[in-house]
PDB file of N, CA and C in Angstrom:
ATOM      1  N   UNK A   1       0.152   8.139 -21.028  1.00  0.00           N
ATOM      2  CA  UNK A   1      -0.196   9.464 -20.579  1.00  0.00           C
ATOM      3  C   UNK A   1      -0.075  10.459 -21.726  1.00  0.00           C
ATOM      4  N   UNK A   2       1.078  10.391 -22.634  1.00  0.00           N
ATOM      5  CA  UNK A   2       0.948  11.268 -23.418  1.00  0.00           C
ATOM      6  C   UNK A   2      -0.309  11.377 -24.730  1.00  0.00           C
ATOM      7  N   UNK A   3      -0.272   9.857 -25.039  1.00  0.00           N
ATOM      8  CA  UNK A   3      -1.245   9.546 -25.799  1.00  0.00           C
ATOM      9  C   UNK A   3      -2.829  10.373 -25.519  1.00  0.00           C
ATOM     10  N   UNK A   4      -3.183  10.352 -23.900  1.00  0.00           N
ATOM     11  CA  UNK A   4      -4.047  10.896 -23.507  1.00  0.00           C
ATOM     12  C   UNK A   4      -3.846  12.483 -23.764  1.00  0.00           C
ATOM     13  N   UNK A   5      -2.992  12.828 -23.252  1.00  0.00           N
ATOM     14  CA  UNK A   5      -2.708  14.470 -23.725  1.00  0.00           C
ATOM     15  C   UNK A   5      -2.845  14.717 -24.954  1.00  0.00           C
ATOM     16  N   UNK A   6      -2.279  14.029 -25.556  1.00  0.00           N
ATOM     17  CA  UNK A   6      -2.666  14.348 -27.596  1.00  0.00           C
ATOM     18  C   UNK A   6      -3.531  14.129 -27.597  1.00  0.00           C
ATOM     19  N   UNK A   7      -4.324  13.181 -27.454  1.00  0.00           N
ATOM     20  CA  UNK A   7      -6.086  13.103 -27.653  1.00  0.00           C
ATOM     21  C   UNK A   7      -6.896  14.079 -27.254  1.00  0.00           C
ATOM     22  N   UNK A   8      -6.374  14.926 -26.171  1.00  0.00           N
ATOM     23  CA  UNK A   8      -7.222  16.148 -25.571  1.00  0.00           C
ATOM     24  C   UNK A   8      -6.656  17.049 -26.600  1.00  0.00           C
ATOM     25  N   UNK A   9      -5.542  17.369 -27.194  1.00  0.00           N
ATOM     26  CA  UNK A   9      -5.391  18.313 -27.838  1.00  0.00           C
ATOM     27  C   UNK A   9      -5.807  18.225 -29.186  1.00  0.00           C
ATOM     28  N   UNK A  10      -5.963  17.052 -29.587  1.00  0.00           N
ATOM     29  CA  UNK A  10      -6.430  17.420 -31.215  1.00  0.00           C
ATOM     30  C   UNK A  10      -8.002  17.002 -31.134  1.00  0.00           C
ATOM     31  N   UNK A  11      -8.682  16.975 -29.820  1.00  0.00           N
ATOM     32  CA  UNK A  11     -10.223  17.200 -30.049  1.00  0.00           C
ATOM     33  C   UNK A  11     -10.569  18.693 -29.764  1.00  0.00           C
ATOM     34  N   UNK A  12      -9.319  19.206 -28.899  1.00  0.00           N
ATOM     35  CA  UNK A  12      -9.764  20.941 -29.298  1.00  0.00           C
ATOM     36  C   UNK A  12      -9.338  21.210 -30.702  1.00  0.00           C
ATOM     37  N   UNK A  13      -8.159  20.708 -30.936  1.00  0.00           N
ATOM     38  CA  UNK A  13      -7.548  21.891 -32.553  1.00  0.00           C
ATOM     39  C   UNK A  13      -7.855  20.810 -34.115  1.00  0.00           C
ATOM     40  N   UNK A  14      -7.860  19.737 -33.244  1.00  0.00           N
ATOM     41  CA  UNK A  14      -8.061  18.717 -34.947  1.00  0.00           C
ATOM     42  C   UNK A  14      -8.903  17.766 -35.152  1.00  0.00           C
ATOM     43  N   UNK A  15      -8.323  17.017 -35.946  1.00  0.00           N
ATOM     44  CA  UNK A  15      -9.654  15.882 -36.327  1.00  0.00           C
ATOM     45  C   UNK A  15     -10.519  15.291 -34.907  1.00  0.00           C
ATOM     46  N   UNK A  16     -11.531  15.230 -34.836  1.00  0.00           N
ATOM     47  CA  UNK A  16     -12.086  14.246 -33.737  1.00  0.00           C
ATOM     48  C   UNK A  16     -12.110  12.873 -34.375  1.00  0.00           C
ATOM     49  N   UNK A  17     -11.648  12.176 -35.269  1.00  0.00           N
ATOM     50  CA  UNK A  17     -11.214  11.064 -35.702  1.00  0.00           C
ATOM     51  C   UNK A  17      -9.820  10.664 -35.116  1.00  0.00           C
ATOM     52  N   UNK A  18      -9.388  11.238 -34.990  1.00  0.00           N
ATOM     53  CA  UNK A  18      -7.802  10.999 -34.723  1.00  0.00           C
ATOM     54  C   UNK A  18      -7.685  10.985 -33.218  1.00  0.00           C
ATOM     55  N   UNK A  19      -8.499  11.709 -32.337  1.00  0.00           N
ATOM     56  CA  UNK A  19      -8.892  12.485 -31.082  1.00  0.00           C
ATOM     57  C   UNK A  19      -9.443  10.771 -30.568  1.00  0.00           C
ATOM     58  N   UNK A  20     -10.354  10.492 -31.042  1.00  0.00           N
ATOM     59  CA  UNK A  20     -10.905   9.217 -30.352  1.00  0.00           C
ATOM     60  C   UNK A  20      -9.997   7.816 -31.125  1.00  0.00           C
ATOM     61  N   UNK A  21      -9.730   7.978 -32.197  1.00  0.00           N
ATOM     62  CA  UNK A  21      -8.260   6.659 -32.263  1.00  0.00           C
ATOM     63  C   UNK A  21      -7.490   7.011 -30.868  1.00  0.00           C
ATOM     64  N   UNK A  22      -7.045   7.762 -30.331  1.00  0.00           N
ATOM     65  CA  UNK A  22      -5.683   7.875 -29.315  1.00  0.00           C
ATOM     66  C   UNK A  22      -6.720   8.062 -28.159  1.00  0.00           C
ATOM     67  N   UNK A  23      -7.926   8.227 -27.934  1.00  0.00           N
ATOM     68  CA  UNK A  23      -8.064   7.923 -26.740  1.00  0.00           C
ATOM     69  C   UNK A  23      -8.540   6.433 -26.504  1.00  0.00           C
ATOM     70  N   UNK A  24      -8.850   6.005 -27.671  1.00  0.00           N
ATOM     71  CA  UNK A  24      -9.037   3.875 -27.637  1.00  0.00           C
ATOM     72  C   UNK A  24      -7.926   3.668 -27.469  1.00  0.00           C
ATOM     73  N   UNK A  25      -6.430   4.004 -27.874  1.00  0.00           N
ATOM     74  CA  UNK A  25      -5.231   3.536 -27.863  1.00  0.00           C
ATOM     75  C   UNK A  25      -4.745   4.012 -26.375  1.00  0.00           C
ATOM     76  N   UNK A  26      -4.981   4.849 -25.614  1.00  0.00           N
ATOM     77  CA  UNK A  26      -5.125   5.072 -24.338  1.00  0.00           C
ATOM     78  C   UNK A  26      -6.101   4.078 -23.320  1.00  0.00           C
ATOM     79  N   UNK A  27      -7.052   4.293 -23.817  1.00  0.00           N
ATOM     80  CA  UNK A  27      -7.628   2.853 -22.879  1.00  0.00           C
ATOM     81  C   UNK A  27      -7.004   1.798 -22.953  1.00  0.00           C
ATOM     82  N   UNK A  28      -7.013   1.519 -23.973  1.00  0.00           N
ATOM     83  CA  UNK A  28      -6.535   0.090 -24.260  1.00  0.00           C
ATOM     84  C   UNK A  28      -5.120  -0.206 -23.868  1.00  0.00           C
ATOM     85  N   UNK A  29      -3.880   0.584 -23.623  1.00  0.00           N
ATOM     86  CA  UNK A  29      -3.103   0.239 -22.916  1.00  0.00           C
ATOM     87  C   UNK A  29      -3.126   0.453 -21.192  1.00  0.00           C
ATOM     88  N   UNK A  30      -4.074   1.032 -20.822  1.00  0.00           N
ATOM     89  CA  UNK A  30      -5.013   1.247 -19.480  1.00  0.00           C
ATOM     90  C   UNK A  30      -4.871   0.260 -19.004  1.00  0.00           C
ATOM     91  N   UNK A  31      -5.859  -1.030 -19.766  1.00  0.00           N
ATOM     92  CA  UNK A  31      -6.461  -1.844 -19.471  1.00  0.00           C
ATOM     93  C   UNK A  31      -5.588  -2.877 -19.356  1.00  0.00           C
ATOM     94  N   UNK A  32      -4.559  -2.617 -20.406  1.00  0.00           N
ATOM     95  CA  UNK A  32      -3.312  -3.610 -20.065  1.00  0.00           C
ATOM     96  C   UNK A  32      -2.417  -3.902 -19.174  1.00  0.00           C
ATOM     97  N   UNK A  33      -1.985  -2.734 -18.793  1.00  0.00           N
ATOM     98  CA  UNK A  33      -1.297  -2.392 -17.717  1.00  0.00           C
ATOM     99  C   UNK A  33      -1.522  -2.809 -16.232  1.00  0.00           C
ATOM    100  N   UNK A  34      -2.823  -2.413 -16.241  1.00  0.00           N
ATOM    101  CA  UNK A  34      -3.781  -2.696 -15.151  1.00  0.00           C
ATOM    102  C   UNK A  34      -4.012  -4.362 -14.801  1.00  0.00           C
ATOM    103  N   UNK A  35      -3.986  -4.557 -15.810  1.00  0.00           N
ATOM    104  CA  UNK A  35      -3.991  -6.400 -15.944  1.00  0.00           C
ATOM    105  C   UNK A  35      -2.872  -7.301 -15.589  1.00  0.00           C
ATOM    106  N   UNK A  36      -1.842  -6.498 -16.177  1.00  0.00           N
ATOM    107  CA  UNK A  36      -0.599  -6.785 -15.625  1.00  0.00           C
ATOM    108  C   UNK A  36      -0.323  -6.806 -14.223  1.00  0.00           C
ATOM    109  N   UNK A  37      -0.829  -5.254 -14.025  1.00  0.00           N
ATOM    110  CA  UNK A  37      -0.194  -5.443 -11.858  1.00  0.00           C
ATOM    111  C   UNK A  37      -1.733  -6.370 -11.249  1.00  0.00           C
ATOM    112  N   UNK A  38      -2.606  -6.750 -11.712  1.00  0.00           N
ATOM    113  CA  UNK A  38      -3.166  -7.281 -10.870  1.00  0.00           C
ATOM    114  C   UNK A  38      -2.436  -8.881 -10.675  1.00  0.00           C
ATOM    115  N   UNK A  39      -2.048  -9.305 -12.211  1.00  0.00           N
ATOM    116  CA  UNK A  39      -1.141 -10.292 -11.922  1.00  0.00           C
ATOM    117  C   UNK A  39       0.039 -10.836 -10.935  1.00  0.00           C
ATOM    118  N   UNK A  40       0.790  -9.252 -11.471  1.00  0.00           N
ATOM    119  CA  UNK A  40       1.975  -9.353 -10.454  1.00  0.00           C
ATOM    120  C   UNK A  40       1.559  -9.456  -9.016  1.00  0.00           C
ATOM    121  N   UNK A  41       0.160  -8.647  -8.414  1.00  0.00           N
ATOM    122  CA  UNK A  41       0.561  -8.703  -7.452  1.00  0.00           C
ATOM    123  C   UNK A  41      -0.061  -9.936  -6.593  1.00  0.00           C
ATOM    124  N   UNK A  42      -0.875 -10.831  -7.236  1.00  0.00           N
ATOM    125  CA  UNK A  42      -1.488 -11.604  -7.225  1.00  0.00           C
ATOM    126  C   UNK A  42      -0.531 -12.747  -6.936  1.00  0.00           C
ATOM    127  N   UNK A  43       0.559 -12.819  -7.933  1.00  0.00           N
ATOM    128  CA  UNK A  43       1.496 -13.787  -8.015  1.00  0.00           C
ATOM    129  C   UNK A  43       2.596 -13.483  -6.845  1.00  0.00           C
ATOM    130  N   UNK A  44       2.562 -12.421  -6.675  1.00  0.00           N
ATOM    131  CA  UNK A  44       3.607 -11.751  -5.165  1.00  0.00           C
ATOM    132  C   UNK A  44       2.647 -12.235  -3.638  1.00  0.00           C
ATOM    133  N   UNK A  45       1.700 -11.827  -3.597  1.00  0.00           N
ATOM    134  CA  UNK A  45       0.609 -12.265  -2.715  1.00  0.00           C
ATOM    135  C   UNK A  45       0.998 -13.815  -2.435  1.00  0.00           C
ATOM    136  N   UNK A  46       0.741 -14.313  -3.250  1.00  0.00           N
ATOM    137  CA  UNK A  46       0.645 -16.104  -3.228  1.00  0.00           C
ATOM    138  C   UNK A  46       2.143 -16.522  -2.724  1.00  0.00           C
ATOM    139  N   UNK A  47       2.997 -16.108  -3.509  1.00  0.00           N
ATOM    140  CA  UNK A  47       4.636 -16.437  -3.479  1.00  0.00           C
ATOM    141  C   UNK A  47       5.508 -15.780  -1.822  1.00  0.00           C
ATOM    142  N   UNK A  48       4.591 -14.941  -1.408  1.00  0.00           N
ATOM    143  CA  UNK A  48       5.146 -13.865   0.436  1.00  0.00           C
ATOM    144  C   UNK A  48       3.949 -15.191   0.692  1.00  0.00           C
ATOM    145  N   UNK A  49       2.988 -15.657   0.096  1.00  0.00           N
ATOM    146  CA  UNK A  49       2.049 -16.244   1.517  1.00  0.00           C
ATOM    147  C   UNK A  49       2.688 -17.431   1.859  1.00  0.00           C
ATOM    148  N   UNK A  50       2.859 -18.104   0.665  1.00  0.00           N
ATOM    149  CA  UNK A  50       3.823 -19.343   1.073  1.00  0.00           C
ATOM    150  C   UNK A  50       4.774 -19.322   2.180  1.00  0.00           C
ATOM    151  N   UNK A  51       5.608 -18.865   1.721  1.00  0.00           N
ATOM    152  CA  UNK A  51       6.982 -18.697   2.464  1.00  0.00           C
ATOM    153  C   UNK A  51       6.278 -18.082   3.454  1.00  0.00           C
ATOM    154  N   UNK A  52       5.533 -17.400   4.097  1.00  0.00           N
ATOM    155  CA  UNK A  52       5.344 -17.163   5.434  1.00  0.00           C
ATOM    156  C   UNK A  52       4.383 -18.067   6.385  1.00  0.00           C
ATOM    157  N   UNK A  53       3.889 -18.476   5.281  1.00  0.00           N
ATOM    158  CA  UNK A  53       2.644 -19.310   6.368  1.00  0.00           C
ATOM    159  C   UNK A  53       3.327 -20.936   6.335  1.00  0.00           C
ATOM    160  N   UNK A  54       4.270 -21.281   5.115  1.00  0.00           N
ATOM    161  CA  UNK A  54       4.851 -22.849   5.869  1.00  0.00           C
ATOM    162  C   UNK A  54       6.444 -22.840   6.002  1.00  0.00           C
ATOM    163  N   UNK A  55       7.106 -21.857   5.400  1.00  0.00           N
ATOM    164  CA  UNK A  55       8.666 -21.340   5.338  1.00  0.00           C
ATOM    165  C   UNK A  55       8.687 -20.911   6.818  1.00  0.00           C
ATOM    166  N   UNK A  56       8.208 -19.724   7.344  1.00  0.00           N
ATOM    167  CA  UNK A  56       8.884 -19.300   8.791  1.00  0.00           C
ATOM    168  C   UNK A  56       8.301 -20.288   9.690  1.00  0.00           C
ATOM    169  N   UNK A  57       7.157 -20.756  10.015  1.00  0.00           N
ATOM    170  CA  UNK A  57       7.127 -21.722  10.912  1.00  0.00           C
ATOM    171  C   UNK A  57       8.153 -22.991  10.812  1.00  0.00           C
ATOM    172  N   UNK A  58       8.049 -23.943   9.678  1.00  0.00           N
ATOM    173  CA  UNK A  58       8.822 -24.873   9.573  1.00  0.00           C
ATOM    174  C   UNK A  58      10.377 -24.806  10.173  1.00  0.00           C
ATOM    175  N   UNK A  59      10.939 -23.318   9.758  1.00  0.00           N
ATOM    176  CA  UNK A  59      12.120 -23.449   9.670  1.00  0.00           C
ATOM    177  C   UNK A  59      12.334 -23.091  11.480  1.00  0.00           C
ATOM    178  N   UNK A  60      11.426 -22.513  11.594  1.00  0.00           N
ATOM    179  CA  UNK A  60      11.413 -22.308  13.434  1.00  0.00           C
ATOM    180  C   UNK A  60      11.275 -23.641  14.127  1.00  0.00           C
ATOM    181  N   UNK A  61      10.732 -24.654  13.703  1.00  0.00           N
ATOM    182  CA  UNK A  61      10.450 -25.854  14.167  1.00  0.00           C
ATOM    183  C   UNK A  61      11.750 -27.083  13.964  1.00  0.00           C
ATOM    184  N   UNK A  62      12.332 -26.770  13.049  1.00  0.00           N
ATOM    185  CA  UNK A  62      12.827 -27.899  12.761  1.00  0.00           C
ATOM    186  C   UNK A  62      14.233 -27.747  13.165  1.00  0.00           C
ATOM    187  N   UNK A  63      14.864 -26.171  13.117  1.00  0.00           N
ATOM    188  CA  UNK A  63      16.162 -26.056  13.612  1.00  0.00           C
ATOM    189  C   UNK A  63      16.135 -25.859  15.209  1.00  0.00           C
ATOM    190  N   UNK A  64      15.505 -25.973  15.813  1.00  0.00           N
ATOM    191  CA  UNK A  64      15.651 -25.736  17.481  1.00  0.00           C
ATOM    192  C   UNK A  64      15.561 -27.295  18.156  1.00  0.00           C
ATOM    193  N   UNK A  65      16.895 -27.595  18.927  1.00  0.00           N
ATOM    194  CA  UNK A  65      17.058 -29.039  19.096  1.00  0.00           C
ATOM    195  C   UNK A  65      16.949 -28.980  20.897  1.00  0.00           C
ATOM    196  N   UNK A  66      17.550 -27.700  21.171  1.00  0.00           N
ATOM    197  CA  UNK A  66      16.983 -27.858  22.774  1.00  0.00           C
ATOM    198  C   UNK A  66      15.838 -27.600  23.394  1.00  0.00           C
ATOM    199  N   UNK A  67      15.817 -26.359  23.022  1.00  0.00           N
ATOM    200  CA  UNK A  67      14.487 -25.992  24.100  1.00  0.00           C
ATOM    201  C   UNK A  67      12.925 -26.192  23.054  1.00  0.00           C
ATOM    202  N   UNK A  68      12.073 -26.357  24.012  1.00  0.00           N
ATOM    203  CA  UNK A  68      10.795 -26.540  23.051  1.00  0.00           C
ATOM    204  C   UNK A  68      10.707 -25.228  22.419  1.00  0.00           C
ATOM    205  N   UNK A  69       9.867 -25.209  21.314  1.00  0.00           N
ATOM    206  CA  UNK A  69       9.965 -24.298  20.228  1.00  0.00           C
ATOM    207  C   UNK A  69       8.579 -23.225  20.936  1.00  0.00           C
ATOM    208  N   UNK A  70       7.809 -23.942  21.243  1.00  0.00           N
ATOM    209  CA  UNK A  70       6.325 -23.422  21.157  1.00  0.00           C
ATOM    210  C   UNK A  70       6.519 -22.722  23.224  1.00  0.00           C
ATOM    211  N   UNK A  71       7.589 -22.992  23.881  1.00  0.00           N
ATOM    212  CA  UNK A  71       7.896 -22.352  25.023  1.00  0.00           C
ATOM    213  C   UNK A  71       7.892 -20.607  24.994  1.00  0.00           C
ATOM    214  N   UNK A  72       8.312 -20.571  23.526  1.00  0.00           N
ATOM    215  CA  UNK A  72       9.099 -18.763  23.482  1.00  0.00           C
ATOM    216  C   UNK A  72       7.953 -18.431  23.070  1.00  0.00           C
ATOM    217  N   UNK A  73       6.569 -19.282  22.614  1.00  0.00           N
ATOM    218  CA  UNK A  73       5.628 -18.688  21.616  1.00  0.00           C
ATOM    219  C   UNK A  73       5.368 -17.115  22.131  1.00  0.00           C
ATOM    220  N   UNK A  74       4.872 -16.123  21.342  1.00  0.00           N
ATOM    221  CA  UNK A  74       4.000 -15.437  22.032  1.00  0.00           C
ATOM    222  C   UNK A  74       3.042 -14.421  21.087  1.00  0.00           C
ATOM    223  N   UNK A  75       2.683 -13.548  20.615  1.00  0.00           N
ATOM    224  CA  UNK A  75       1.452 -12.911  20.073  1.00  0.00           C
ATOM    225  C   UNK A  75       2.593 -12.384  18.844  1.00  0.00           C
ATOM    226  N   UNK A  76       3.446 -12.036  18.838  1.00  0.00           N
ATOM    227  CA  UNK A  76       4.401 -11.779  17.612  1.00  0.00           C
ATOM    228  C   UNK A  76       4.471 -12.659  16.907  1.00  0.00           C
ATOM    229  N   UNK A  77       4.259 -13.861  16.905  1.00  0.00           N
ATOM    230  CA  UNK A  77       4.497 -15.106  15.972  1.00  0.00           C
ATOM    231  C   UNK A  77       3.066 -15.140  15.075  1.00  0.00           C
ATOM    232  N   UNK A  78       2.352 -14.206  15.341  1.00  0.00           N
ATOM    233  CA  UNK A  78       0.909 -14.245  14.161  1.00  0.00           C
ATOM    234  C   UNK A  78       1.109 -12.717  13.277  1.00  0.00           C
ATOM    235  N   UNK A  79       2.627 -12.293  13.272  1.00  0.00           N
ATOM    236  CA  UNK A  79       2.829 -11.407  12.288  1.00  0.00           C
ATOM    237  C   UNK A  79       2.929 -12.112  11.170  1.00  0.00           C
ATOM    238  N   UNK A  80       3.125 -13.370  10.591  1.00  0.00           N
ATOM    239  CA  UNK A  80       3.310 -13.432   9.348  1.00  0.00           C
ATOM    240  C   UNK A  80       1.206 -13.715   9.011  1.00  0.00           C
ATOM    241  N   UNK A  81       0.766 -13.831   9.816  1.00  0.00           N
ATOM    242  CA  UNK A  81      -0.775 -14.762   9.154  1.00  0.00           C
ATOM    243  C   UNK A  81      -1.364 -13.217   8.761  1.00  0.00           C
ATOM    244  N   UNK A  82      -0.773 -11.855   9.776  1.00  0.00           N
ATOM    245  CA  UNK A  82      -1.132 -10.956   9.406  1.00  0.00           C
ATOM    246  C   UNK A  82      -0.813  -9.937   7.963  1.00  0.00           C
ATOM    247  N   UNK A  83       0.559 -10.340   7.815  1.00  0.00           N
ATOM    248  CA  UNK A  83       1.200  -9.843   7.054  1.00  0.00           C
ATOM    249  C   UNK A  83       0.712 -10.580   5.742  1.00  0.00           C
ATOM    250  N   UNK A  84       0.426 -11.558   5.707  1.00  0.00           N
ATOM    251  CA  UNK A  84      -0.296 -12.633   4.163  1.00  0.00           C
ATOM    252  C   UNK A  84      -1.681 -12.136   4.000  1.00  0.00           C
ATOM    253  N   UNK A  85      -2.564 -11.717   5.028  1.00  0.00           N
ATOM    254  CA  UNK A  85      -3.985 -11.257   4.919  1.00  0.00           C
ATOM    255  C   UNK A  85      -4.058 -10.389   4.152  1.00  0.00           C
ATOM    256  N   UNK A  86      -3.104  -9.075   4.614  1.00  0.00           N
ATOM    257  CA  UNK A  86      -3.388  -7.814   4.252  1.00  0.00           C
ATOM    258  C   UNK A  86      -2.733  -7.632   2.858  1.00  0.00           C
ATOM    259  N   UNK A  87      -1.691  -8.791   2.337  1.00  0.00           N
ATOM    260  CA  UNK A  87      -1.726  -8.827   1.204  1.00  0.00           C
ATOM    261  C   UNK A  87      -2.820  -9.034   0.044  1.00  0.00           C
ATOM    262  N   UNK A  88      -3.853  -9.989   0.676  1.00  0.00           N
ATOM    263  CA  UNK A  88      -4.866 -10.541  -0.254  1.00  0.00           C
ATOM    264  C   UNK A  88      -5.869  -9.045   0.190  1.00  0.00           C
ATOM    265  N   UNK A  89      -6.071  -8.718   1.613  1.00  0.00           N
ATOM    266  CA  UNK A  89      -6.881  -7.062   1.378  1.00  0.00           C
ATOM    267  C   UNK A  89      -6.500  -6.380   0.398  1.00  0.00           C
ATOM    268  N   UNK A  90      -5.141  -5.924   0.309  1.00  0.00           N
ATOM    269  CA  UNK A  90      -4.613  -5.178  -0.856  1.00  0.00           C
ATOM    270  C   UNK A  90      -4.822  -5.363  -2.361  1.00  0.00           C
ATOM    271  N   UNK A  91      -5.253  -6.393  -2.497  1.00  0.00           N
ATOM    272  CA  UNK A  91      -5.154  -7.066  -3.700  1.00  0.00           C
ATOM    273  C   UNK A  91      -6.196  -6.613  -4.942  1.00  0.00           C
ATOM    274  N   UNK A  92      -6.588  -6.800  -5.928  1.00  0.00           N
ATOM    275  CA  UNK A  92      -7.764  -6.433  -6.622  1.00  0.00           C
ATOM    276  C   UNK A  92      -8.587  -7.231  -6.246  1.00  0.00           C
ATOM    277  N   UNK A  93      -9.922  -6.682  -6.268  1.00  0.00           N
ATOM    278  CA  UNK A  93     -11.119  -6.810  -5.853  1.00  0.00           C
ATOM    279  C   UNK A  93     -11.986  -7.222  -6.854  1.00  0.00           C
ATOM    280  N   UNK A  94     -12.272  -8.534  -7.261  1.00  0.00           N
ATOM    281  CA  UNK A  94     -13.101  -8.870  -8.624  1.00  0.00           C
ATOM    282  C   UNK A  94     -14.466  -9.232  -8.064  1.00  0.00           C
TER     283      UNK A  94
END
């Protein structure tokens, strides 16, 4: 951000050489940055989908020894398929 602010200020008062070096050096960490959270969240996306789509079922299945599991089912148990979707909605858009 600041980089960008100096670049606006020395294409009013100074070199326009120097003005467009710092606004390439502004993009260009833009672009990095940006690259970065699409990663992260890409890698967060994948890592919540797991664990919700075979972690909470499994572990609902395998520790209940009396009563049938799929008895209690009811429309709350498709919060996690929802909750993994709207991660990949959220996500970058290529």
């Amino acid at each position: 951000m600041v980089t960008g602010i100096i670049s606006a200020g020395t294409f009013l008062l100074g070199p326009s050489w120097l003005s467009r070096a710092l606004l390439a050096a502004a993009a260009a960490g833009l672009a990095v940055l940006s690259a970065a959270l699409a990663v992260r969240l890409a890698g967060l996306a994948a890592a919540v989908r797991l664990v919700l789509t075979y972690g909470v079922p499994a572990s609902l299945l395998l520790t209940r020894e009396r009563d049938p599991v799929l008895g209690g089912a009811n429309g709350a148990w498709l919060l996690w398929v929802v909750g993994a979707q709207s991660l990949s909605v959220a996500g970058p858009r290529r």
